[in-house]
Each structure stands twice: as C-alpha cells, then as structure tokens.
N, C-alpha and C. Protein backbone atom coordinates (compact mmCIF):
# COMPACT_ATOMS: atom_id res chain seq x y z
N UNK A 1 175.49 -195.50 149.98
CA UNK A 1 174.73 -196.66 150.40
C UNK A 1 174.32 -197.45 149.14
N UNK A 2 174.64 -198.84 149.37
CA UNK A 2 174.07 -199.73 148.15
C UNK A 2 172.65 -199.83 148.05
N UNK A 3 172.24 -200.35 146.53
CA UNK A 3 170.44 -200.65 146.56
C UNK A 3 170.23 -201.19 147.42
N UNK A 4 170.34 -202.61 147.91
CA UNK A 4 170.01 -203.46 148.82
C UNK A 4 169.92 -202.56 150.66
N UNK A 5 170.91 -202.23 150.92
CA UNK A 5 170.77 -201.78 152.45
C UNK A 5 169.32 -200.34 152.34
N UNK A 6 169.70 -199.25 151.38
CA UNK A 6 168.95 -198.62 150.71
C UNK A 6 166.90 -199.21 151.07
N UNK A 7 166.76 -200.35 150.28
CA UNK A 7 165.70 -200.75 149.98
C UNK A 7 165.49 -201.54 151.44
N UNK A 8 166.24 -202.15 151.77
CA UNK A 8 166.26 -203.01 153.05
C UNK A 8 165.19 -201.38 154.37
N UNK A 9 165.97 -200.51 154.79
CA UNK A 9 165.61 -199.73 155.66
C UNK A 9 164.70 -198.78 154.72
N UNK A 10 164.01 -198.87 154.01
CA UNK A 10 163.23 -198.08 153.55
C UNK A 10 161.30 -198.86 154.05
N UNK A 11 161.59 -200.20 153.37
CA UNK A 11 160.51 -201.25 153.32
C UNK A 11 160.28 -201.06 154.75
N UNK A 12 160.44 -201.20 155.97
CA UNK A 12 159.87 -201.20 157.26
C UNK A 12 158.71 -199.71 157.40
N UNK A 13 159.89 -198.63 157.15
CA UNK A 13 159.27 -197.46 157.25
C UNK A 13 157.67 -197.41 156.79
N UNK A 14 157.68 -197.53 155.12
CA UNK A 14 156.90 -197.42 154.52
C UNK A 14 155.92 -198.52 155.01
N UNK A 15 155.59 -199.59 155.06
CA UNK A 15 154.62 -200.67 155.82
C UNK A 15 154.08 -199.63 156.90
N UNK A 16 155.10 -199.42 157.99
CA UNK A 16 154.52 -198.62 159.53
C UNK A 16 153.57 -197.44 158.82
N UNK A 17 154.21 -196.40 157.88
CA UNK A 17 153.59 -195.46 157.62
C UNK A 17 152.28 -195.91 156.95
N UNK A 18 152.51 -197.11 156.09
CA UNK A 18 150.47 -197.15 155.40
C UNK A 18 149.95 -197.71 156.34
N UNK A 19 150.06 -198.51 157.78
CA UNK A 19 149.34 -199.24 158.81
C UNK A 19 148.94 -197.64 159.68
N UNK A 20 150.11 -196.90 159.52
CA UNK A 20 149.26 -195.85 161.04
C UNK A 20 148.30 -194.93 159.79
N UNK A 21 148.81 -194.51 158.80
CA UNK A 21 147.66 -193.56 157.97
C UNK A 21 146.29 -194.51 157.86
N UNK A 22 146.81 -195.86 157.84
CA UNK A 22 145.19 -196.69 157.41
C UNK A 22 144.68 -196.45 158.81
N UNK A 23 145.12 -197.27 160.07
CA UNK A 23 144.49 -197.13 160.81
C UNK A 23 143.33 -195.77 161.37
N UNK A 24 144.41 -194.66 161.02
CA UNK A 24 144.00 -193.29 161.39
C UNK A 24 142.64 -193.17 160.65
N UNK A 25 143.12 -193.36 159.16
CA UNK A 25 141.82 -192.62 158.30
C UNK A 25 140.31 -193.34 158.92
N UNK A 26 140.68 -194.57 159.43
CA UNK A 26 139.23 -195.82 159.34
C UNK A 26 139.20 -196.09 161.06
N UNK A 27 139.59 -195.92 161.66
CA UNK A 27 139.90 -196.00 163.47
C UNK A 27 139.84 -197.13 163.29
N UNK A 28 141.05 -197.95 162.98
CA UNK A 28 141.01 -199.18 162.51
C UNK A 28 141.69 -199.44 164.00
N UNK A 29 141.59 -200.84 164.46
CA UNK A 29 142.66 -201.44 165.75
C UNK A 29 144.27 -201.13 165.12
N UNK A 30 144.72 -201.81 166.05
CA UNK A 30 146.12 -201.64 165.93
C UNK A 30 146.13 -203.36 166.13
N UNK A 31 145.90 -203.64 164.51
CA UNK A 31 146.73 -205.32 165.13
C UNK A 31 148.35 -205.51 164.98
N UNK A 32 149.06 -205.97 165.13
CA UNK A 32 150.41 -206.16 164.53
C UNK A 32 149.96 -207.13 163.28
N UNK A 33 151.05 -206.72 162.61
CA UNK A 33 151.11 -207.42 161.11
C UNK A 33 151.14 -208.88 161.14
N UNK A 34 152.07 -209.41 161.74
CA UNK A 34 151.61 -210.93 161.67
C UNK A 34 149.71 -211.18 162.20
N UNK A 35 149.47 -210.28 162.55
CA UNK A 35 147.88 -211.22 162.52
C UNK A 35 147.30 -210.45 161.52
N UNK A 36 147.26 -209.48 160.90
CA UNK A 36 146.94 -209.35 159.89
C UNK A 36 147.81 -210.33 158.41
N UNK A 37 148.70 -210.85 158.52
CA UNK A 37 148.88 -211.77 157.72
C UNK A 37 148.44 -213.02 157.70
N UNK A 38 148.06 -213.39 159.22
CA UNK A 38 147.41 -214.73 159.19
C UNK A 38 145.83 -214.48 159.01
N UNK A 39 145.00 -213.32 159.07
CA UNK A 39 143.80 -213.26 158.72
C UNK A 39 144.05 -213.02 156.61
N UNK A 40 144.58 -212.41 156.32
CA UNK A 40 144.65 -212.65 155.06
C UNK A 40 145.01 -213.97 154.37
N UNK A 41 145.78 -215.07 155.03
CA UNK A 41 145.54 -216.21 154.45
C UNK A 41 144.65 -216.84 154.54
N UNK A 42 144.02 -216.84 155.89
CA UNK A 42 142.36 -217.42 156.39
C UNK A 42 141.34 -216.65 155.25
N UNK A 43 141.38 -215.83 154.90
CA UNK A 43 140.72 -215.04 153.82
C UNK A 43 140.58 -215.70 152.29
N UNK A 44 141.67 -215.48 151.85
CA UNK A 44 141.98 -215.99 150.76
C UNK A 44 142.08 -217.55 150.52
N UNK A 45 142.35 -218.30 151.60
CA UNK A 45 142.40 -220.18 151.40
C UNK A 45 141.15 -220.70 152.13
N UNK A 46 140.44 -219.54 152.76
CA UNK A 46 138.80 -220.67 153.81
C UNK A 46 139.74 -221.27 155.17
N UNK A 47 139.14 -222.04 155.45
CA UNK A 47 139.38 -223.12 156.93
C UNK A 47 140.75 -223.80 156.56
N UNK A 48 141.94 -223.26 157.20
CA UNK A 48 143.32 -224.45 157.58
C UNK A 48 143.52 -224.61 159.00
N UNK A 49 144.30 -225.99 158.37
CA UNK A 49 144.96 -226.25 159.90
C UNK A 49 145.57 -225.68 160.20
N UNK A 50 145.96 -225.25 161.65
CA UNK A 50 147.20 -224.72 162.27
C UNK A 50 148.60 -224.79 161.37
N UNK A 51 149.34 -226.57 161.45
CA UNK A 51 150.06 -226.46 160.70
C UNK A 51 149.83 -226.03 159.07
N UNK A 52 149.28 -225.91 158.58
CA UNK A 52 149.17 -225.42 157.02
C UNK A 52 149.67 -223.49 157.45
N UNK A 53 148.55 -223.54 158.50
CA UNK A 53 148.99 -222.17 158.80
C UNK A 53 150.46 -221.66 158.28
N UNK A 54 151.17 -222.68 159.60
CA UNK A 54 152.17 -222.31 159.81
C UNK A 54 153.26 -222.29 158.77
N UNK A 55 153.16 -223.19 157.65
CA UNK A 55 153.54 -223.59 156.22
C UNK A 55 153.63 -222.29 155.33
N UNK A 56 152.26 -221.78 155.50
CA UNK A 56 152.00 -220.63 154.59
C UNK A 56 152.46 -219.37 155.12
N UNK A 57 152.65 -219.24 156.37
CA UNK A 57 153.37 -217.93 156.97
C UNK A 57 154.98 -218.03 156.75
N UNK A 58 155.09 -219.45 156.76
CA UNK A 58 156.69 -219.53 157.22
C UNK A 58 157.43 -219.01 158.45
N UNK A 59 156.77 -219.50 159.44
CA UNK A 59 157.06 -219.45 160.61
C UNK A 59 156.91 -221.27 161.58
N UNK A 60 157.43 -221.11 162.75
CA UNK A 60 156.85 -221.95 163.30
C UNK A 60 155.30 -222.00 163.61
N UNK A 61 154.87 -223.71 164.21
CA UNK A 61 153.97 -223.92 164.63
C UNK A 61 153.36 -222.97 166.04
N UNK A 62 154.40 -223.45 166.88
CA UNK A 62 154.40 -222.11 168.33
C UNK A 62 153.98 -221.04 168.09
N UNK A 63 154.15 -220.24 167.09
CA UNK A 63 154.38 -218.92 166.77
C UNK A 63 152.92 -218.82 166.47
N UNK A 64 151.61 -219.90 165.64
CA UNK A 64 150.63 -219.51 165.25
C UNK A 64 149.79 -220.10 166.21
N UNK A 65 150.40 -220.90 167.03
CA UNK A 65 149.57 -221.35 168.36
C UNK A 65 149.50 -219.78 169.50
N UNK A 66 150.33 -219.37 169.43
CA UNK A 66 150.45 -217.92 170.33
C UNK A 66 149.76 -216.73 169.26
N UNK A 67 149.56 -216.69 168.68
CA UNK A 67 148.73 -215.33 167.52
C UNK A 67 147.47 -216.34 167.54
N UNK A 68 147.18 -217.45 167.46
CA UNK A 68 145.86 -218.15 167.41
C UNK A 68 144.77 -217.62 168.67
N UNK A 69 146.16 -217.87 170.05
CA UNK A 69 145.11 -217.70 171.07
C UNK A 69 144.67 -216.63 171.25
N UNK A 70 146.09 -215.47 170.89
CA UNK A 70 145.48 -214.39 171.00
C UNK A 70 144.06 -213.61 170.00
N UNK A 71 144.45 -214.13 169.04
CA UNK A 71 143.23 -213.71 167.76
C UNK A 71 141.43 -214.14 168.10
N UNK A 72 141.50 -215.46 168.56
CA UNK A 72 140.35 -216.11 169.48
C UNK A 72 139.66 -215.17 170.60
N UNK A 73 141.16 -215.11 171.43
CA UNK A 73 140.58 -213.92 172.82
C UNK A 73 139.53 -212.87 172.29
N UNK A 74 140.04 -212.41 170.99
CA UNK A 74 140.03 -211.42 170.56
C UNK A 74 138.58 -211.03 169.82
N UNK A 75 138.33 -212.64 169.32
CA UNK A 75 137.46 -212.82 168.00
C UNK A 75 137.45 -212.47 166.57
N UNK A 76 139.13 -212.49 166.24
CA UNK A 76 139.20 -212.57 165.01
C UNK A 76 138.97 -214.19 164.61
N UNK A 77 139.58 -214.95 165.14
CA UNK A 77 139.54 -216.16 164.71
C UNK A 77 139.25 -217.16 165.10
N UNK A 78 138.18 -217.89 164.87
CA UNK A 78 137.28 -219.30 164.70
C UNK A 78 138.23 -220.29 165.38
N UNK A 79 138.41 -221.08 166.08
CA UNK A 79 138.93 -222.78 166.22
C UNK A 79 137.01 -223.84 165.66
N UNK A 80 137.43 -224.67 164.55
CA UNK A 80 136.08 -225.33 164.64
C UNK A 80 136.91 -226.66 164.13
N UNK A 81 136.03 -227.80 164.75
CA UNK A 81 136.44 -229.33 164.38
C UNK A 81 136.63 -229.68 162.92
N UNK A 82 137.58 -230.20 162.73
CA UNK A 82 137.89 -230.83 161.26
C UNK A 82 136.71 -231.75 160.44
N UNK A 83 135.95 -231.61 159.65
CA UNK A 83 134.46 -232.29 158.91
C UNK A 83 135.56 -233.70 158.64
N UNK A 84 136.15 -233.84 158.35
CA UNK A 84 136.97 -234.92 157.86
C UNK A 84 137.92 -235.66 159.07
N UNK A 85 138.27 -234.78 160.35
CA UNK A 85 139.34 -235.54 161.15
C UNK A 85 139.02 -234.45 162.45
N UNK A 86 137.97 -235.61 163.57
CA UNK A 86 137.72 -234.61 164.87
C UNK A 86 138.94 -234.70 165.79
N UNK A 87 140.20 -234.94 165.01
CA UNK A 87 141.33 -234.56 166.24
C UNK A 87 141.43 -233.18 166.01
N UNK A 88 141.27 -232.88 164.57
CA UNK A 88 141.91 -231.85 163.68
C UNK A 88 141.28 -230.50 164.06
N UNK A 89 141.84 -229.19 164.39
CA UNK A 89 140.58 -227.85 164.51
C UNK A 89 141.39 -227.45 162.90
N UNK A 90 140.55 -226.63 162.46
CA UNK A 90 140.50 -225.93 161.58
C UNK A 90 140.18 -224.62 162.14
N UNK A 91 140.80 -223.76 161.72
CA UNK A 91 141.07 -222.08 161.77
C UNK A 91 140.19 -221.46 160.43
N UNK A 92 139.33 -220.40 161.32
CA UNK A 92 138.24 -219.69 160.23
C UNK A 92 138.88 -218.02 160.84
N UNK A 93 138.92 -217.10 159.43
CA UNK A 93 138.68 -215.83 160.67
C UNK A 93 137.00 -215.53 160.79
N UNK A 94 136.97 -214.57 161.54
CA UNK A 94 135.45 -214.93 162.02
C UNK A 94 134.79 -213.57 161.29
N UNK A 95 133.84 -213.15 160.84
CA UNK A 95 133.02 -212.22 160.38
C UNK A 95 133.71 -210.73 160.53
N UNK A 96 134.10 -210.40 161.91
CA UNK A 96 134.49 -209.34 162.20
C UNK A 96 135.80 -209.51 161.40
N UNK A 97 136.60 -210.33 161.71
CA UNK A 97 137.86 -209.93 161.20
C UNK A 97 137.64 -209.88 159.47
N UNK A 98 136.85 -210.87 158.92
CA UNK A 98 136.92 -210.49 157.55
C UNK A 98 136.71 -208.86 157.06
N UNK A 99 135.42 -208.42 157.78
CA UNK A 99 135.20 -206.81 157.97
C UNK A 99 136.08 -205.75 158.14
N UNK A 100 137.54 -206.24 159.23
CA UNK A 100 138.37 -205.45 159.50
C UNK A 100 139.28 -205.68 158.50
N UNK A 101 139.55 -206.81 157.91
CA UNK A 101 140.50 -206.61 156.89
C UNK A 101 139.51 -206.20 155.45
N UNK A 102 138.79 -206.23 155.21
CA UNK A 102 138.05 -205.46 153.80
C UNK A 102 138.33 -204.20 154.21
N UNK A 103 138.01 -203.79 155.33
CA UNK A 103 137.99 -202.35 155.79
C UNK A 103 139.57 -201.53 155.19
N UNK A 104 140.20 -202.26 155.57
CA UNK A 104 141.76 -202.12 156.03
C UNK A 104 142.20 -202.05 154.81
N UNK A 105 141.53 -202.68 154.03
CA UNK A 105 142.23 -203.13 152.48
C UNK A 105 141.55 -202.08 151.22
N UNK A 106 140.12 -201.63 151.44
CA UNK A 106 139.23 -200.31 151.07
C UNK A 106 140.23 -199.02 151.49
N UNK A 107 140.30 -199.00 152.55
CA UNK A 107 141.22 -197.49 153.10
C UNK A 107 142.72 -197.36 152.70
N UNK A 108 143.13 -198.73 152.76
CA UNK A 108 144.71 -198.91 152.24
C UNK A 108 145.05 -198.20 150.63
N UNK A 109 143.98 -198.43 150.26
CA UNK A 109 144.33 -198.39 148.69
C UNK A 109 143.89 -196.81 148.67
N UNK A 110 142.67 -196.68 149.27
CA UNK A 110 142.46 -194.67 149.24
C UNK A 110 143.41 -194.22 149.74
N UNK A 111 144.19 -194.47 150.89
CA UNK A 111 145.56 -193.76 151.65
C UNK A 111 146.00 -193.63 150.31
N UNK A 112 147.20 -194.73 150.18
CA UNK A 112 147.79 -195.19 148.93
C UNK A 112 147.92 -194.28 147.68
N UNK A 113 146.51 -194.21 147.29
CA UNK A 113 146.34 -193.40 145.98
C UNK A 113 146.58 -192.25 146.08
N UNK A 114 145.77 -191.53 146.87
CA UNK A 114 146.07 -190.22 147.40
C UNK A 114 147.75 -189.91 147.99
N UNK A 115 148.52 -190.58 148.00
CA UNK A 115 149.71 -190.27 148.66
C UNK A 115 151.10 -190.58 147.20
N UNK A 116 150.48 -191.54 147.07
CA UNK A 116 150.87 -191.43 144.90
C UNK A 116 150.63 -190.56 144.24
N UNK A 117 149.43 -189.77 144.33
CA UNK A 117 148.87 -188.57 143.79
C UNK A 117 149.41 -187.50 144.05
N UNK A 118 150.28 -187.32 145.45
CA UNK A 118 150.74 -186.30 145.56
C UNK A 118 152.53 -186.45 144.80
N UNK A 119 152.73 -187.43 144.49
CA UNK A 119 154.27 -187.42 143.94
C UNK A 119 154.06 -186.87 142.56
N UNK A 120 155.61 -186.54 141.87
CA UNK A 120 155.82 -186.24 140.33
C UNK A 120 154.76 -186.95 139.79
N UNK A 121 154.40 -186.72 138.81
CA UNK A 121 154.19 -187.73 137.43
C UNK A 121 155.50 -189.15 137.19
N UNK A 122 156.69 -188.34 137.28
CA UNK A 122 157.63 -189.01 136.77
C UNK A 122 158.15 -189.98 138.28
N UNK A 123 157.94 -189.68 139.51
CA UNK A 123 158.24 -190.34 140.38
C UNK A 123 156.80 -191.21 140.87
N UNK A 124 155.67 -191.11 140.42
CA UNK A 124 154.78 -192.40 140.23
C UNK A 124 154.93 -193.28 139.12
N UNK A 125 154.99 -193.17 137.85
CA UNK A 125 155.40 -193.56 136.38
C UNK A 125 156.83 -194.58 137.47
N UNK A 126 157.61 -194.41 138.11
CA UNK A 126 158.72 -194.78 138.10
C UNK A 126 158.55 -196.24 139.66
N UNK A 127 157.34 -195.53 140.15
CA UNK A 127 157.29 -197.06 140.83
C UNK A 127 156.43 -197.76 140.18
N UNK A 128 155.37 -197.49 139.46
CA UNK A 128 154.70 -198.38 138.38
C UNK A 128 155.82 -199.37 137.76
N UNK A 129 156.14 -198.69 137.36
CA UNK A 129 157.29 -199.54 136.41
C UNK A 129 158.54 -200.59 137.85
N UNK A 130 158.52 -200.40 139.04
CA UNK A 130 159.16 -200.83 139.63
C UNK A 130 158.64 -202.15 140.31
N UNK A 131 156.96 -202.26 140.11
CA UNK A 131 156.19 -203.20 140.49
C UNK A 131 156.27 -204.65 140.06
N UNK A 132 156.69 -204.79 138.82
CA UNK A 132 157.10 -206.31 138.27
C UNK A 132 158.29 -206.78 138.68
N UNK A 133 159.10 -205.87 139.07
CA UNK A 133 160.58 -206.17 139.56
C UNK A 133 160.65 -206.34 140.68
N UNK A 134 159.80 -206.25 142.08
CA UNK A 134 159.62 -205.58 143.06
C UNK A 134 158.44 -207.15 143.88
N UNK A 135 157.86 -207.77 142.87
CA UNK A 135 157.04 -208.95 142.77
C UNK A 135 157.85 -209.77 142.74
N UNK A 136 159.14 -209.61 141.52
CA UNK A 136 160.17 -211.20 141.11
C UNK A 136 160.53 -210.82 142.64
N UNK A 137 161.23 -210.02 143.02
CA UNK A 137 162.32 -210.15 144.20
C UNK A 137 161.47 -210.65 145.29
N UNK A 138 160.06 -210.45 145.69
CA UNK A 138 159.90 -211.22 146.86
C UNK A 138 159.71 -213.00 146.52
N UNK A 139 159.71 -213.67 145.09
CA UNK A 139 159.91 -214.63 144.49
C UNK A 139 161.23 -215.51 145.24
N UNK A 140 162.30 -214.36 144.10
CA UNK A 140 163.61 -214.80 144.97
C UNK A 140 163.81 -215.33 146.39
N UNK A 141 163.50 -213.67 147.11
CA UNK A 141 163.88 -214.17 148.06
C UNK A 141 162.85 -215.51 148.53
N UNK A 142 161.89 -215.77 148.69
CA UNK A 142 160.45 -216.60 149.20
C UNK A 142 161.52 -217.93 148.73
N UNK A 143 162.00 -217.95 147.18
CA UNK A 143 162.93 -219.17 147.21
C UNK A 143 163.92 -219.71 147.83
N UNK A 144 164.77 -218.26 148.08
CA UNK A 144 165.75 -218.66 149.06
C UNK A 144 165.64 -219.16 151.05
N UNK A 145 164.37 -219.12 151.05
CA UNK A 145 163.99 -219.64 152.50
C UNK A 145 164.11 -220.92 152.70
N UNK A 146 163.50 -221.43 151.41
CA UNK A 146 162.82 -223.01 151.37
C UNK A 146 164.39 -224.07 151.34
C-alpha cells in the first residue's frame, strides 16, 4: 500500500477514536463533527454570517442552513440581527456550546497525551517530527479546493 491510500484510511479511524475516548472520558454529547467544526469557527472569529460560515467551512450555504437549524433546536447556536444590516442574522455559539467545546478540547488533549504516553519514545519523537509536514499538507490540499 502507498503513503497516500495508507494515510488516507488511517485519518478517519483516528478522528472517530479521539471523539468516542473524548466523549467517554467527559460524557460529552455525541455531536457529529461538522458541528463541532462550525462551533469552533464561531469560537475563534465571534458573530458571522451564514454565508461567511459557509466560506470558512467550505461547504455549501444549504449545508449550514441545515446544521444551523439543527444547532439552534439544540442551543448550541445563537441566530441574532446584524448591528450593521437588520436583513443580516449573525451566528453566535451560545454559552453552552462554548463550554462543550472547552470541555472537549481540555479532555482531547488529556486523552491524547496519555495515549502518546503509552507509545515508544521513538514512535512519539517520530510523530512530533511529523507535525510540520502534516500542517503543510492540509495547506496543499486547502489550496487545491479553491
């Protein structure tokens, strides 16, 4: 098997495995990952529009209108009027969800460590070192979308 197919079916695994150990350790929900990716941009950028949303996920508009409503139902996420344009809503996540993702992101990294801790010396040393290379490639690819 080449690197690429190799690395391709490995990356799913590993995501599922730190979402069910995180969840487990913290009785965290079970969100699916796209709404945990759209609460981490609401995190990190404050109040966007829908479309910006949708810009920054790289997905369609539809796609964050359907994770919007559901996230709302839910009360991860805010709809509030635009201060600048009352056609406009602006998307907040809401208190709880910031909580669930600090939470998520505290336990992620204790899973994490502890599960690094149990490898070689020489097979942690070896994804350290795989981390700058591992950053360019989601670069690449992120370029090759646009």
């Amino acid at each position: 098997m080449d690197t690429a197919t190799d690395l391709g079916r490995l990356i799913g695994p590993l995501r599922r495995a730190m979402l069910l150990r995180t969840r487990r350790a913290e009785d965290l929900p079970d969100l699916p990952e796209a709404q945990i990716e759209l609460l981490r941009i609401l995190s990190e950028a404050g109040p966007l529009a829908p479309g910006e949303v949708a810009t920054r996920l790289r997905v369609a508009s539809s796609t964050v209108s359907n994770l919007v409503r559901v996230m709302t139902a839910s009360g991860l996420v805010e709809r509030r009027p635009s201060s600048t344009d009352l056609r406009t809503v602006m998307l907040v996540a809401s208190p709880r969800a910031l909580d669930l993702l600090g939470r998520y992101d505290r336990v992620s990294t204790q899973e994490l460590r502890q599960a690094l801790g149990a490898l070689a010396p020489d097979r942690r040393r070896a994804i350290e070192e795989a981390l700058p290379a591992l950053r360019e490639l989601i670069g690449v690819l992120e370029e090759q979308r646009d």
